[in-house]
Protein backbone atom coordinates (compact mmCIF):
# COMPACT_ATOMS: atom_id res chain seq x y z
CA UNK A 1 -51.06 27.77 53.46
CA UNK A 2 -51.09 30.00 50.03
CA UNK A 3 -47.46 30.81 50.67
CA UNK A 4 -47.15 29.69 47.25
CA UNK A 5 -50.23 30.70 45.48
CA UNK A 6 -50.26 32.35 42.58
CA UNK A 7 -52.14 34.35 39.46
CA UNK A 8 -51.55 33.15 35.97
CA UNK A 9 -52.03 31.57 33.00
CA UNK A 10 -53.69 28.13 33.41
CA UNK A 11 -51.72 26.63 30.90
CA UNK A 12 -48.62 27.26 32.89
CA UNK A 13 -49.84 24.49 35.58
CA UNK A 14 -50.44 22.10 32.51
CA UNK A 15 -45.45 22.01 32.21
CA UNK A 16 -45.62 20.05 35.51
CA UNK A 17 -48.80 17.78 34.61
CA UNK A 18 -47.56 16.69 31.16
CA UNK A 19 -43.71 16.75 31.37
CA UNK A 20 -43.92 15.28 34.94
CA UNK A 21 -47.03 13.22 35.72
CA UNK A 22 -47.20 11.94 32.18
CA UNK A 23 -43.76 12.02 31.31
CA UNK A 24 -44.06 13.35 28.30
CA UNK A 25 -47.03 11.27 27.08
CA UNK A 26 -49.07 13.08 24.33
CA UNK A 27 -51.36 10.46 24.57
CA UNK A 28 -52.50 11.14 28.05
CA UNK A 29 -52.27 14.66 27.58
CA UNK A 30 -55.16 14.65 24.57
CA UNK A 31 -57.22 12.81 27.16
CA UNK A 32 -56.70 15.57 29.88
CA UNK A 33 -57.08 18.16 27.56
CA UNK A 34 -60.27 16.54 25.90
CA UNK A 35 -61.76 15.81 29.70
CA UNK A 36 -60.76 19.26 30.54
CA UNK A 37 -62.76 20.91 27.49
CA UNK A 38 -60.25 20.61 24.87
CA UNK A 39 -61.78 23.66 22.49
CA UNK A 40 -60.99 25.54 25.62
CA UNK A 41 -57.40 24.63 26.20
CA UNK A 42 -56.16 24.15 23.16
CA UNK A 43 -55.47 27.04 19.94
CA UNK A 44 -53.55 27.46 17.19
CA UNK A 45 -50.61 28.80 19.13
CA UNK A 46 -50.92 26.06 21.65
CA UNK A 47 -47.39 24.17 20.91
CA UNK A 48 -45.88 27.62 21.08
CA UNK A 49 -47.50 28.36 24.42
CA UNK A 50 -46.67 25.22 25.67
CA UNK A 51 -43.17 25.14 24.89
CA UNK A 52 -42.65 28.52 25.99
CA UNK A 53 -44.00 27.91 29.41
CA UNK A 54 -41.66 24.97 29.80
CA UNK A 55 -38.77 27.17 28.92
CA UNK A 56 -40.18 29.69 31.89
CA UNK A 57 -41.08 26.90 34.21
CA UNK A 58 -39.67 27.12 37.40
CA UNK A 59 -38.07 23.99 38.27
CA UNK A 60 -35.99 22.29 35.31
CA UNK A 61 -38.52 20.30 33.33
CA UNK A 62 -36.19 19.88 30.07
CA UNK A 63 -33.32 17.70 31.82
CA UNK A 64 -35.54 14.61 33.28
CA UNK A 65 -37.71 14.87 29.58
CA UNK A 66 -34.50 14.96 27.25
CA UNK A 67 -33.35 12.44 29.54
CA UNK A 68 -36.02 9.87 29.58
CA UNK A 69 -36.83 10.30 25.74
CA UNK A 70 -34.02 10.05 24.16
CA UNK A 71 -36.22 11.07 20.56
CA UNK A 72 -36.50 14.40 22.04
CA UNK A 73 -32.85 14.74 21.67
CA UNK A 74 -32.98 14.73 18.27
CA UNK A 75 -34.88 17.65 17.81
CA UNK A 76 -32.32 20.36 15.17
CA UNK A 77 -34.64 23.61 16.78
CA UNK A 78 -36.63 24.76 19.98
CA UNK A 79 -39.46 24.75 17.56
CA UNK A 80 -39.30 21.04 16.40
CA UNK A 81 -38.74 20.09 20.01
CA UNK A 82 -41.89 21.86 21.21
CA UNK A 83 -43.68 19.91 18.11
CA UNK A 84 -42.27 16.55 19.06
CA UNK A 85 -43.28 17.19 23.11
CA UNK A 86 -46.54 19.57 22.85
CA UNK A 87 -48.22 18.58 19.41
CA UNK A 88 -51.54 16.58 20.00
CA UNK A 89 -52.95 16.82 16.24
C-alpha cells in the first residue's frame, strides 16, 4: 500500500528516527548518521534543517521531547533548542 508514500527531503524521515526512536539521543543519532555516510547527511546548516523539519513534522514531535527532557525546556530561543536537540559536533 503507498497510500502514504511520499517525495522529499530525506532528512525529513530522520524527525521521527531521532526525536522518537532515540528519544532525543544525540549519541545514537552520530552513530546513524556516521553508519549512514555522515559527510552525506550532515552540513553546515544541518541543526537548522533539522529543527526546521521538526517544526513541519506532521505529527507533534516537540510535546513527548520537551516532555521527557526536561533540559530542553530551558532553551531562551528556537535556535538554542535546535542546538541542544540536533547538534552532533
Amino acid at each position: 500500500d503507498f497510500g502514504d508514500a511520499r517525495i522529499g527531503e530525506r532528512l525529513y524521515e530522520l524527525i521521527a528516527l531521532h526525536v522518537g526512536l532515540f528519544h532525543g539521543d544525540k549519541t545514537l543519532l552520530r552513530a546513524f548518521l556516521e553508519s549512514y555516510g555522515i559527510d552525506k547527511m550532515v552540513e553546515k546548516q544541518f541543526v537548522h534543517q533539522a529543527m526546521s523539519y521538526t517544526l513541519l513534522f506532521e505529527f507533534d514531535v516537540l510535546g513527548p521531547i520537551l516532555q521527557a527532557t526536561p533540559s530542553l525546556r530551558s532553551a531562551t530561543s528556537l535556535a538554542k533548542l535546535a542546538e541542544l536537540l540536533w547538534d552532533i559536533e
